[in-house]
Protein backbone atom coordinates (compact mmCIF):
# COMPACT_ATOMS: atom_id res chain seq x y z
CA UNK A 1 63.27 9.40 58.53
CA UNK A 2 63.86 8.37 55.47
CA UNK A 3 62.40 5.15 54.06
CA UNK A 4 64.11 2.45 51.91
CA UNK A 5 63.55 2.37 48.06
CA UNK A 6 62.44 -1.30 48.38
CA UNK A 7 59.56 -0.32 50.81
CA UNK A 8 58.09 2.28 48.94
CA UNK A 9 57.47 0.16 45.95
CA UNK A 10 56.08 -2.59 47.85
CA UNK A 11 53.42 -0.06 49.52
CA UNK A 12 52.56 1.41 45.89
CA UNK A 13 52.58 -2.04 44.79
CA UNK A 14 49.91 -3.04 47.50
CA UNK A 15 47.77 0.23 46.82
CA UNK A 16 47.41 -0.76 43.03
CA UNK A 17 46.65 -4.50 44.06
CA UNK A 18 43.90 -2.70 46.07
CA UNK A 19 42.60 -0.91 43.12
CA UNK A 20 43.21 -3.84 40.48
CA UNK A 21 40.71 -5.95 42.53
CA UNK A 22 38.49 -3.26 42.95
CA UNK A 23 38.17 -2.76 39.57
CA UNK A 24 37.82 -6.43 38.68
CA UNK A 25 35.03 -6.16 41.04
CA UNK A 26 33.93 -2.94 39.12
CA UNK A 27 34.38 -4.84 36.19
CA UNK A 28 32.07 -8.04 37.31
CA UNK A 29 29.39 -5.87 38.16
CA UNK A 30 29.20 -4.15 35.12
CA UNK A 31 29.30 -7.59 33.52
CA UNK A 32 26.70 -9.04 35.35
CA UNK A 33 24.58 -5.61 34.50
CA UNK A 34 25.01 -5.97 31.09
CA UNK A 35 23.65 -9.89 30.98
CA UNK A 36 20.61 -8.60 32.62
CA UNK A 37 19.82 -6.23 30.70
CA UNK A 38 20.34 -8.03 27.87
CA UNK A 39 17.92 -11.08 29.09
CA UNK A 40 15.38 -8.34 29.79
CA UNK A 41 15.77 -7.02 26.39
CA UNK A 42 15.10 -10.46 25.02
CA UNK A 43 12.52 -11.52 27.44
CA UNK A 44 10.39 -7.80 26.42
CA UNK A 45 11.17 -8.66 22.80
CA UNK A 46 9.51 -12.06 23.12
CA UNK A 47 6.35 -10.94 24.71
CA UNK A 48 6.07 -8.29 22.22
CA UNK A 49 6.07 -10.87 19.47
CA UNK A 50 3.88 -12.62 21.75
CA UNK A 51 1.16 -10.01 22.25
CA UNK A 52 1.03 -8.96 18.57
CA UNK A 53 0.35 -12.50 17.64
CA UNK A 54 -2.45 -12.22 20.14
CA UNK A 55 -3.55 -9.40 18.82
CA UNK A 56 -3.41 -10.49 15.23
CA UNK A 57 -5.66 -13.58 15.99
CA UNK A 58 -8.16 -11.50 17.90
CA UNK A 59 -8.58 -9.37 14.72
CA UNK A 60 -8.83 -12.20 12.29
CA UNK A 61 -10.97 -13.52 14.68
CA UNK A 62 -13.20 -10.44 14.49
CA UNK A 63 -13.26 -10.50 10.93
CA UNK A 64 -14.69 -14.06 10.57
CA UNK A 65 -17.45 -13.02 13.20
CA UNK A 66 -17.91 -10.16 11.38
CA UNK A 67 -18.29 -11.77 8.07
CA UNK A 68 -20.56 -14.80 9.69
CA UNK A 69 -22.70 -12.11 11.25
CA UNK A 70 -23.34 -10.55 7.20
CA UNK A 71 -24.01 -14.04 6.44
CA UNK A 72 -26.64 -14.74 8.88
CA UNK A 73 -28.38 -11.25 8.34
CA UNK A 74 -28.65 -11.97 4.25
CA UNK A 75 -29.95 -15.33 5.15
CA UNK A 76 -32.67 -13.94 7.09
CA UNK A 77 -33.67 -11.06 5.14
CA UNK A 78 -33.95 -14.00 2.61
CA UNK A 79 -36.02 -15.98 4.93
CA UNK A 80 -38.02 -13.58 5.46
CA UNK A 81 -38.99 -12.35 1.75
CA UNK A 82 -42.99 -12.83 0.99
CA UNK A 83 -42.12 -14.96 -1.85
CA UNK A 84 -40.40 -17.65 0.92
CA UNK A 85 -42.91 -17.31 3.49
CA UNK A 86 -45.60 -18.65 0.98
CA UNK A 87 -43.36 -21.58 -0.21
CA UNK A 88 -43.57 -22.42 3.42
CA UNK A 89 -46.87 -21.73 4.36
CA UNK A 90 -47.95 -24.14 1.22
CA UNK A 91 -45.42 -26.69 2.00
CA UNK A 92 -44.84 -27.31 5.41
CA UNK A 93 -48.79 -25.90 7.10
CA UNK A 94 -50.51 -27.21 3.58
CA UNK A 95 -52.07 -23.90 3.57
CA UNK A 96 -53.84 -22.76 -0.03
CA UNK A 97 -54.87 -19.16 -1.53
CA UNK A 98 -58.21 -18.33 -1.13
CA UNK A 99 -60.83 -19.13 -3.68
CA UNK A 100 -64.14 -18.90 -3.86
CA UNK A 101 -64.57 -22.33 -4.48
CA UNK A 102 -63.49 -23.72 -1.18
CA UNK A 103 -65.02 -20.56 0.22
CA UNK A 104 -67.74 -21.23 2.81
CA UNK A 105 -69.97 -18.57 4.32
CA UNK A 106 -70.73 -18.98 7.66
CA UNK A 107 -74.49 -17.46 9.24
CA UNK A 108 -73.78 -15.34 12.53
CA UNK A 109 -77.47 -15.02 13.66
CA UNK A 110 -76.30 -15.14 17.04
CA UNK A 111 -74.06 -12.55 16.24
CA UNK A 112 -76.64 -10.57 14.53
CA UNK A 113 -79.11 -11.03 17.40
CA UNK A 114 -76.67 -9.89 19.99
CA UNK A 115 -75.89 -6.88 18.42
CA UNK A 116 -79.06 -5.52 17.49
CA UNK A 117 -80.35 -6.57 20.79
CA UNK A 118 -83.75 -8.55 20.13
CA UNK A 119 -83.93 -12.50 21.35
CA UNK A 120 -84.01 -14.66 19.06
């Protein structure tokens, strides 16, 4: 049997329609592939940025703690000098050195009595 010239090329024709579309399909896969990866790429980029800003906060963040934690400590190690805790002791409790002028000697003969044991 032999077939007609015309009807061979319209079956090749058909079998490279066939593979046309399934390489436009091919092709629009690969497309839509290539988007997504691409909005992943941008999406992981942005939360990168986003994290290290984070990150970069949380350490300047740290570093003003830090630095308000030293500022606190001097304060109280000044507080807490001899020299302040008189100043206060004067000023705020009215407290005075010892003299013996305002001195006053006080009698424990009850004291006395008790601990050498005789009545009194």
């Amino acid at each position: 049997m032999r077939r007609c010239p015309s009807c061979t090329r319209s079956a090749v024709g058909a079998s490279e329609g066939r593979a046309g579309a399934t390489m436009g399909k091919l092709n629009l896969l690969l497309l839509i592939a290539v988007i997504a990866s691409g909005i992943t790429l941008v999406r992981s980029a942005y939360d990168a940025r986003r994290l290290f800003t984070a990150v970069d906060r949380a350490q300047n963040e740290a570093r003003r703690l830090d630095l308000e934690g030293q500022r606190l400590e001097a304060e109280r190690h000044a507080q807490a000098t001899n020299l302040r805790v008189e100043q206060v002791a004067s000023d705020r409790l009215r407290m005075r050195p010892i003299t013996p002028a305002i001195s006053q000697e006080a009698d424990d003969h009850a004291g006395a009595a008790a601990a050498s044991g005789t009545p009194r």
